[in-house]
PDB file of N, CA and C in Angstrom:
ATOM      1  N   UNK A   1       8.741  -8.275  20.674  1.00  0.00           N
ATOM      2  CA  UNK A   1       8.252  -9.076  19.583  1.00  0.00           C
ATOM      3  C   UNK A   1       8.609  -8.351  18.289  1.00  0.00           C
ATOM      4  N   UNK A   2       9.014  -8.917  17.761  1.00  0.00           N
ATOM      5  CA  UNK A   2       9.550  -8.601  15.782  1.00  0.00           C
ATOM      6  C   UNK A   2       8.553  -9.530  14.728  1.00  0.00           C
ATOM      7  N   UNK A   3       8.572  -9.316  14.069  1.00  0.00           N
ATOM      8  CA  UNK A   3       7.116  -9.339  12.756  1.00  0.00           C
ATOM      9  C   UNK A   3       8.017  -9.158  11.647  1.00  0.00           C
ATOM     10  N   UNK A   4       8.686  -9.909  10.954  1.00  0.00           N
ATOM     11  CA  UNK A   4       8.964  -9.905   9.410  1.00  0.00           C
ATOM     12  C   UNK A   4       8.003 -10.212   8.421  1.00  0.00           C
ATOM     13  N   UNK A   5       7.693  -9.066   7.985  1.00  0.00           N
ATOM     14  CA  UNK A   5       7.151  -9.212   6.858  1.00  0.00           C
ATOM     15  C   UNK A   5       7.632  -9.778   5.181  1.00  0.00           C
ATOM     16  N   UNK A   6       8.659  -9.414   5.137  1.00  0.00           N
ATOM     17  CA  UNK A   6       9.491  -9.655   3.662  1.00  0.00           C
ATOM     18  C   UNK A   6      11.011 -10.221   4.060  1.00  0.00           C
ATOM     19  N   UNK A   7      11.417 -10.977   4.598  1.00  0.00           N
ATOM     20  CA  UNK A   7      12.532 -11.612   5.058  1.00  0.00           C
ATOM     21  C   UNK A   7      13.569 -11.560   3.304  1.00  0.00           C
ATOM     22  N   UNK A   8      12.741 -11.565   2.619  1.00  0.00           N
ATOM     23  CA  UNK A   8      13.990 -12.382   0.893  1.00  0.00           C
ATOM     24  C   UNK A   8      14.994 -10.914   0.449  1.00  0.00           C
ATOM     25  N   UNK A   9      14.748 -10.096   1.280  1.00  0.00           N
ATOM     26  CA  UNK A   9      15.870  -9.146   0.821  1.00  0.00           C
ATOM     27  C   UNK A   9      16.750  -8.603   2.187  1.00  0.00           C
ATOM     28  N   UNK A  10      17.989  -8.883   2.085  1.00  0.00           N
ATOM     29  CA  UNK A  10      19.143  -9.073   2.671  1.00  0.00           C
ATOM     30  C   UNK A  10      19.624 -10.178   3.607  1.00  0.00           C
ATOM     31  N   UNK A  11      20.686 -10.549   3.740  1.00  0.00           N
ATOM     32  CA  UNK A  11      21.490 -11.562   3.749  1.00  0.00           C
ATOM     33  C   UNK A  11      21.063 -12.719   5.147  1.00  0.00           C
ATOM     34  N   UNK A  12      21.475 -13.884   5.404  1.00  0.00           N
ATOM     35  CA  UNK A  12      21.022 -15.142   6.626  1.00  0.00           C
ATOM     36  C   UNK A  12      21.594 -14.453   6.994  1.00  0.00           C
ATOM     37  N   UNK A  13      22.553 -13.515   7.000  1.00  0.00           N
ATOM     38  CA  UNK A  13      23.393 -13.318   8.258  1.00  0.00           C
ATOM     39  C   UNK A  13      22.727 -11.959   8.690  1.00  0.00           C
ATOM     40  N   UNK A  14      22.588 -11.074   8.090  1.00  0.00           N
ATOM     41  CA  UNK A  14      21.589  -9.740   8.946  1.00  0.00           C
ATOM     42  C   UNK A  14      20.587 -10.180   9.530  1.00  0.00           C
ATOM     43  N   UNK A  15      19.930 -11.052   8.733  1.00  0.00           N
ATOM     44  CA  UNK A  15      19.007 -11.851   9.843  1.00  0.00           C
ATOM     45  C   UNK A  15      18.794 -11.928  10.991  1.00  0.00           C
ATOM     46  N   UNK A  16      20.079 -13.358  10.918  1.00  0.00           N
ATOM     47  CA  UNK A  16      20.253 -13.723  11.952  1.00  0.00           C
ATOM     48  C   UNK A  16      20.610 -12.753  13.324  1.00  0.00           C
ATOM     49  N   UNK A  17      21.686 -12.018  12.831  1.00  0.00           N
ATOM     50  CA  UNK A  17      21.986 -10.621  13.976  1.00  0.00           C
ATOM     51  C   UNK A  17      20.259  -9.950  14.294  1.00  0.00           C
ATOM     52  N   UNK A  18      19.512  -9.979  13.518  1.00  0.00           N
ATOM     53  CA  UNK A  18      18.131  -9.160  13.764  1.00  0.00           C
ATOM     54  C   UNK A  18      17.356  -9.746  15.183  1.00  0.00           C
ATOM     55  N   UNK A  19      17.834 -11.302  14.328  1.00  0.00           N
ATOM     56  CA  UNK A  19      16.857 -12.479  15.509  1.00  0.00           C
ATOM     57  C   UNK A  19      17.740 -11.727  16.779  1.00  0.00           C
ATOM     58  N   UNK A  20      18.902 -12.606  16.773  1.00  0.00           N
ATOM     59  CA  UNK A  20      20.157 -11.718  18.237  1.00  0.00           C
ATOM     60  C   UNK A  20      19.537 -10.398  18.846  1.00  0.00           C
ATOM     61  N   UNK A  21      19.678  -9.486  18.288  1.00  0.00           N
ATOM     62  CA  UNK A  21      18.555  -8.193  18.998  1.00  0.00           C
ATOM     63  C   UNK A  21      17.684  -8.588  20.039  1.00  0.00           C
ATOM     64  N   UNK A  22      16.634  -8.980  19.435  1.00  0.00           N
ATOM     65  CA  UNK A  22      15.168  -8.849  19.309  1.00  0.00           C
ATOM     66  C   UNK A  22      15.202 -10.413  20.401  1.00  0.00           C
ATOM     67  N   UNK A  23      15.964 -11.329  20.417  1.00  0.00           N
ATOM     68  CA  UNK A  23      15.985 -11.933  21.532  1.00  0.00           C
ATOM     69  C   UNK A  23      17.016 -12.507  22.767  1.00  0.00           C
ATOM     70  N   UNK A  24      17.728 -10.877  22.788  1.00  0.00           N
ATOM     71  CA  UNK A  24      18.418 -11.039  24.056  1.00  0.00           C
ATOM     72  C   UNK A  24      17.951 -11.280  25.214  1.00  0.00           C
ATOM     73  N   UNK A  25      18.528 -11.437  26.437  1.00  0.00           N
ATOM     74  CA  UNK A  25      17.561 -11.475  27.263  1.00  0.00           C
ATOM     75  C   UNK A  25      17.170 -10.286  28.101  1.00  0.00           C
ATOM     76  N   UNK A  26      16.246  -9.811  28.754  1.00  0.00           N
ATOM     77  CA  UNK A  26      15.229  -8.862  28.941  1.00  0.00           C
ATOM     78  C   UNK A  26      15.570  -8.314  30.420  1.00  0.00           C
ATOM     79  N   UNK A  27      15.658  -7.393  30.964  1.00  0.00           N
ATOM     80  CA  UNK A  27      15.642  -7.150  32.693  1.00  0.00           C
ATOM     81  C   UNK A  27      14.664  -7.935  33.540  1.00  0.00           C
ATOM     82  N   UNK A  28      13.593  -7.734  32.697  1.00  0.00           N
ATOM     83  CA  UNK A  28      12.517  -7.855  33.800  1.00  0.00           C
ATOM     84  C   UNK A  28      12.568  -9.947  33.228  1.00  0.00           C
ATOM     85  N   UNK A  29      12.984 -10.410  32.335  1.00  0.00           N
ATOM     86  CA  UNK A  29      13.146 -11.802  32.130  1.00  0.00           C
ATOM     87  C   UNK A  29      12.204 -12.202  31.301  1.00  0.00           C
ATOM     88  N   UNK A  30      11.289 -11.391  30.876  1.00  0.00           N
ATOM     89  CA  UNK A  30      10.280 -11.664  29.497  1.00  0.00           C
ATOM     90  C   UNK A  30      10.857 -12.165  28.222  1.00  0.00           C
ATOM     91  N   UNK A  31      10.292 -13.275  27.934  1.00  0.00           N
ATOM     92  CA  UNK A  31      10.789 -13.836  26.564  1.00  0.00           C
ATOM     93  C   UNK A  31      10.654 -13.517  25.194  1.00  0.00           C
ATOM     94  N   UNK A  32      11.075 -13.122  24.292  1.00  0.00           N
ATOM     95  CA  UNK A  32      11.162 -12.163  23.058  1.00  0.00           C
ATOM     96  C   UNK A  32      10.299 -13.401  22.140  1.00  0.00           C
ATOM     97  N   UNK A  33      10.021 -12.834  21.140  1.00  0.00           N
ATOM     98  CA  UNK A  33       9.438 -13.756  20.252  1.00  0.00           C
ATOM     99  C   UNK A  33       9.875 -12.763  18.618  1.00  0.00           C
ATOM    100  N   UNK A  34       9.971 -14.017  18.123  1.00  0.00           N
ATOM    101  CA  UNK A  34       9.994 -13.045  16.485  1.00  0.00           C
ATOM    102  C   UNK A  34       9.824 -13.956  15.095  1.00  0.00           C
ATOM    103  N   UNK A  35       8.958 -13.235  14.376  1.00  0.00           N
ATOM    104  CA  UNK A  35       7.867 -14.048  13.384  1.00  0.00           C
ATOM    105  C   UNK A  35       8.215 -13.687  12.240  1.00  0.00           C
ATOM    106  N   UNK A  36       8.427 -14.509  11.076  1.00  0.00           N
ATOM    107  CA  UNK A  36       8.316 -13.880   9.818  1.00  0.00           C
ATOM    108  C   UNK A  36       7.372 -14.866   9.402  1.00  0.00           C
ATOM    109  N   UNK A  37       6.757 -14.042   8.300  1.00  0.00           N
ATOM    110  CA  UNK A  37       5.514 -13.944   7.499  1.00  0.00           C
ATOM    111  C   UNK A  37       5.693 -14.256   5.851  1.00  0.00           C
ATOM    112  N   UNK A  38       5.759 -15.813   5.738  1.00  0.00           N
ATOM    113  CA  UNK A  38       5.654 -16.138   4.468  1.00  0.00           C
ATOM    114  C   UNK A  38       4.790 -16.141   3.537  1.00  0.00           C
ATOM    115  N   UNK A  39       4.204 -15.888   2.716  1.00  0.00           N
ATOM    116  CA  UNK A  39       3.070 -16.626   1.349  1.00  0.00           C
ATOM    117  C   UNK A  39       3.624 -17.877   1.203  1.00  0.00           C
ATOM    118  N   UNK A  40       2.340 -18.689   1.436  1.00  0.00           N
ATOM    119  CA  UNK A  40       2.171 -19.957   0.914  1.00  0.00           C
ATOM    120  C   UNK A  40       2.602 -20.293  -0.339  1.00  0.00           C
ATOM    121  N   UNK A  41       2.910 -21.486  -1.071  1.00  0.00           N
ATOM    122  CA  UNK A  41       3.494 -21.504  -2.742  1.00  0.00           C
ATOM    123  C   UNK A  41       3.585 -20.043  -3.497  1.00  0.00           C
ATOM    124  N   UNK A  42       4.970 -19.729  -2.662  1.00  0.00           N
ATOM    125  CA  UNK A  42       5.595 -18.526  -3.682  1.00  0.00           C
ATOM    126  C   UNK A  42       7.205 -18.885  -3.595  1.00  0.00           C
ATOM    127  N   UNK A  43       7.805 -18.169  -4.283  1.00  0.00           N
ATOM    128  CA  UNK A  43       9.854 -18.313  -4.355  1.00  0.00           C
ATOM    129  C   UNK A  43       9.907 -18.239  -3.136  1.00  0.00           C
ATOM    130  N   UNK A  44       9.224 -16.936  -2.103  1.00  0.00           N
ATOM    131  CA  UNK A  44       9.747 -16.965  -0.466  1.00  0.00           C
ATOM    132  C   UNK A  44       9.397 -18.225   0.429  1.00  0.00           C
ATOM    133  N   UNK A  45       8.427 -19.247   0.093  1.00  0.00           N
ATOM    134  CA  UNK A  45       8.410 -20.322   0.588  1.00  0.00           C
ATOM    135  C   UNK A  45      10.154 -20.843   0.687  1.00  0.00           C
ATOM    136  N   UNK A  46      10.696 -20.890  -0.492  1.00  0.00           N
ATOM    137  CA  UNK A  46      12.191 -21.530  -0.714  1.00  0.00           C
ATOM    138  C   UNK A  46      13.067 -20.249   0.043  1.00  0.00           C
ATOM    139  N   UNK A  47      13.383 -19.309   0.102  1.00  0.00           N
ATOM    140  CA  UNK A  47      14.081 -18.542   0.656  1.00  0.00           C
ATOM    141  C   UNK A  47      13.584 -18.888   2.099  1.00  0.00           C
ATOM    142  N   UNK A  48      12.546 -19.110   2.901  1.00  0.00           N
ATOM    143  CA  UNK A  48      12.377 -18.985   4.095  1.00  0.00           C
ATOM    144  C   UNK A  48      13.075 -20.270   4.693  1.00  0.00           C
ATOM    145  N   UNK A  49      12.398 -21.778   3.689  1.00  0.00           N
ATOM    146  CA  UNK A  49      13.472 -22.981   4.388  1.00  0.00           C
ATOM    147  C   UNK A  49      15.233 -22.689   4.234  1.00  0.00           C
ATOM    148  N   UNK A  50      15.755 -22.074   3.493  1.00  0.00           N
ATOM    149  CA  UNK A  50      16.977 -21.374   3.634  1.00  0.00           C
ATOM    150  C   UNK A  50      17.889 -21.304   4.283  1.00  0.00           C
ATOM    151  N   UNK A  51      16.819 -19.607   4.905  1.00  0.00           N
ATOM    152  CA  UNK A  51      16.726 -19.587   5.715  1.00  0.00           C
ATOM    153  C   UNK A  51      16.819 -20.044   6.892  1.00  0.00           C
ATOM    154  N   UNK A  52      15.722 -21.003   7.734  1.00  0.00           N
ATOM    155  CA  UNK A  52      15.610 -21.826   8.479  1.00  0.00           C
ATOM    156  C   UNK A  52      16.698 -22.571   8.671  1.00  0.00           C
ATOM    157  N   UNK A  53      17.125 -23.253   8.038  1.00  0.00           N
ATOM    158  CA  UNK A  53      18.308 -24.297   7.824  1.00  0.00           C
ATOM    159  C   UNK A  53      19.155 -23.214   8.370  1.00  0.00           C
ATOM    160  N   UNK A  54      19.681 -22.062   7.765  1.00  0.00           N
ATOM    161  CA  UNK A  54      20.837 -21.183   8.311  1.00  0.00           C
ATOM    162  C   UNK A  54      20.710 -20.939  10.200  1.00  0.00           C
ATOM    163  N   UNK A  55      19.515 -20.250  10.304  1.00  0.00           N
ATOM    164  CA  UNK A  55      19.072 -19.835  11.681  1.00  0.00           C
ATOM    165  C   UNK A  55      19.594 -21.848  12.837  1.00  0.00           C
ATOM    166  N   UNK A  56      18.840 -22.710  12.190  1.00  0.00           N
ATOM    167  CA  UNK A  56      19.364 -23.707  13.228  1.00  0.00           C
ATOM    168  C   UNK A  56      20.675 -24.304  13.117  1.00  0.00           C
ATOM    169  N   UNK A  57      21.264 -24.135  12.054  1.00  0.00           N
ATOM    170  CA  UNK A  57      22.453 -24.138  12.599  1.00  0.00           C
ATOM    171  C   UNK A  57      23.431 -23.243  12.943  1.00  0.00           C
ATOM    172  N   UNK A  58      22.995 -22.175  13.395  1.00  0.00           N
ATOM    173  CA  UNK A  58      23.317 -21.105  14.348  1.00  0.00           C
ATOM    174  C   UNK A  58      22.853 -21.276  15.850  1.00  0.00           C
ATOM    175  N   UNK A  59      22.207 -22.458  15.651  1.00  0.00           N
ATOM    176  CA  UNK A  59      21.655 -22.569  17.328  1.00  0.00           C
ATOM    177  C   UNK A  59      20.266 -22.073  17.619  1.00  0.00           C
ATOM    178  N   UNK A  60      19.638 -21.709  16.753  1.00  0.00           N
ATOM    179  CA  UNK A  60      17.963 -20.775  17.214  1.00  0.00           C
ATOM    180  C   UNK A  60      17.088 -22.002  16.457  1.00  0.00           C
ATOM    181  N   UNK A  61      16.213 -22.122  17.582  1.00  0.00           N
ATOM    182  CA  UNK A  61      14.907 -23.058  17.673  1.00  0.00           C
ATOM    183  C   UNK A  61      13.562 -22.400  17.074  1.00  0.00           C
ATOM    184  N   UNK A  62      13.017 -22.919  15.960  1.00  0.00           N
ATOM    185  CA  UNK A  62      11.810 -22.223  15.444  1.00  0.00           C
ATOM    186  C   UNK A  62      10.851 -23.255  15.447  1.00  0.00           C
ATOM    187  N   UNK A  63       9.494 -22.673  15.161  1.00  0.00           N
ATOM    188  CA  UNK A  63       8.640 -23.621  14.811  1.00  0.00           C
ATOM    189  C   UNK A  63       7.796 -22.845  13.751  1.00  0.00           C
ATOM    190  N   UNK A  64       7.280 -24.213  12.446  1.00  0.00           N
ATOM    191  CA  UNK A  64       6.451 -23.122  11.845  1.00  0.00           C
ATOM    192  C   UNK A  64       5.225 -24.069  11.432  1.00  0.00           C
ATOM    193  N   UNK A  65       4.328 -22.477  11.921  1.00  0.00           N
ATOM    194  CA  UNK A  65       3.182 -22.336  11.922  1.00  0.00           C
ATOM    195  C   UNK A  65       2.026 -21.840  10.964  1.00  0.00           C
ATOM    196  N   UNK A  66       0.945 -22.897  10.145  1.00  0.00           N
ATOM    197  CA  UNK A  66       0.266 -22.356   8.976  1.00  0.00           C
ATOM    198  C   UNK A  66      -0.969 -21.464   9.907  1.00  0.00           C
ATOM    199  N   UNK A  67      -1.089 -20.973   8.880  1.00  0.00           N
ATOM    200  CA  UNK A  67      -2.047 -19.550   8.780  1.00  0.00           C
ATOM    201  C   UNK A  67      -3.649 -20.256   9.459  1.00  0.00           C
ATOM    202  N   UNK A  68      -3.754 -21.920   8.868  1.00  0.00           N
ATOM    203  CA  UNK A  68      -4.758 -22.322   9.218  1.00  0.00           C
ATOM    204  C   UNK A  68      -4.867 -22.877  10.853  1.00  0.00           C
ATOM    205  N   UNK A  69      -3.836 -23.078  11.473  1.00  0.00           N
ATOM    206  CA  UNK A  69      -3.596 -23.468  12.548  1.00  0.00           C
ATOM    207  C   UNK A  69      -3.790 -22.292  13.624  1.00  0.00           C
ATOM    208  N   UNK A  70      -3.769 -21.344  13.509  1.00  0.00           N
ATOM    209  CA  UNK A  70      -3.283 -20.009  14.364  1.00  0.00           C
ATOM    210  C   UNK A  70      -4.900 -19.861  13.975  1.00  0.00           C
ATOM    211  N   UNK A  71      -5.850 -19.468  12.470  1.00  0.00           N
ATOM    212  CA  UNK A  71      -6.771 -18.938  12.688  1.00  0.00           C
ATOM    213  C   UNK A  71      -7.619 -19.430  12.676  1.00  0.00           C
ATOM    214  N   UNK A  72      -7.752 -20.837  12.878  1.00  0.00           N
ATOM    215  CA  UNK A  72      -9.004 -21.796  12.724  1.00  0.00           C
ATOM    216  C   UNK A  72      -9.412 -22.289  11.056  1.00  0.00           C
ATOM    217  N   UNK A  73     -10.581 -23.453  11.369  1.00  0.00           N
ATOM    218  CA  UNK A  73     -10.936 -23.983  10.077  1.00  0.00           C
ATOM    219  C   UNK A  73     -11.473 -22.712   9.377  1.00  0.00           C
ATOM    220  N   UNK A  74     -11.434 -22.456   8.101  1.00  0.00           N
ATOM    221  CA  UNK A  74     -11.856 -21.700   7.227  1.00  0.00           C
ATOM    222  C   UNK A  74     -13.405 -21.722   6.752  1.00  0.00           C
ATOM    223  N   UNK A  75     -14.319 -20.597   7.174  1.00  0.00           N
ATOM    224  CA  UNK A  75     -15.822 -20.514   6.989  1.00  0.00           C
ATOM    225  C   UNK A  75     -16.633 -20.841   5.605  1.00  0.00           C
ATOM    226  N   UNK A  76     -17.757 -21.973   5.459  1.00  0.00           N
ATOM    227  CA  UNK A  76     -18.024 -22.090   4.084  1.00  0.00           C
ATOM    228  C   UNK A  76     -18.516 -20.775   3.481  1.00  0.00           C
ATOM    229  N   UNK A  77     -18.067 -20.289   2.211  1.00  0.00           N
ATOM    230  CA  UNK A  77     -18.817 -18.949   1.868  1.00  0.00           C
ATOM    231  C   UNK A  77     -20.299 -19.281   1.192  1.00  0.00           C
ATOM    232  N   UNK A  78     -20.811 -18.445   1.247  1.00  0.00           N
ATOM    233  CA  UNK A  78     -22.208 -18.492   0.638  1.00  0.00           C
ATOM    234  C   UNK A  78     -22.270 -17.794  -0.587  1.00  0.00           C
ATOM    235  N   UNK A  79     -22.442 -18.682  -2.225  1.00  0.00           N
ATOM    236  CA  UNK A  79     -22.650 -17.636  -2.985  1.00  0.00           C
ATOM    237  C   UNK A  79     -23.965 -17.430  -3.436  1.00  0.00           C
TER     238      UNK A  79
END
């Protein structure tokens, strides 16, 4: 598993070779996974669809996933 944190500095194409790494296939046949980590309404929102667009038409299948989906509805605060 790979975890990008800051994807907007260096090129779709190092990238993409990064993704290649990180999901060759495995001896034992375990499936790789690898995540980058956008901010919501910022410039990397636009660099990540880019992005994206580059990665599928290279052939790699993504899906993306908000922050609210993965961690549940958000708790009312009490002030």
């Amino acid at each position: 598993m790979a975890i990008q944190v800051s994807g907007t500095f260096g090129s779709r194409q190092e990238e993409a070779q990064r993704l290649g790494r990180v999901l060759r296939p495995k001896a034992d046949g375990r499936q790789a996974h690898f995540y980058t980590v956008v901010s919501r309404d910022t410039i990397d929102t636009e660099y990540a669809a880019h992005r994206q667009r580059f990665l599928a038409e290279q052939g790699y299948a993504y899906t993306i996933v908000d922050a609210d989906d993965v961690l549940g509805p958000k708790l009312p605060t009490v002030d």
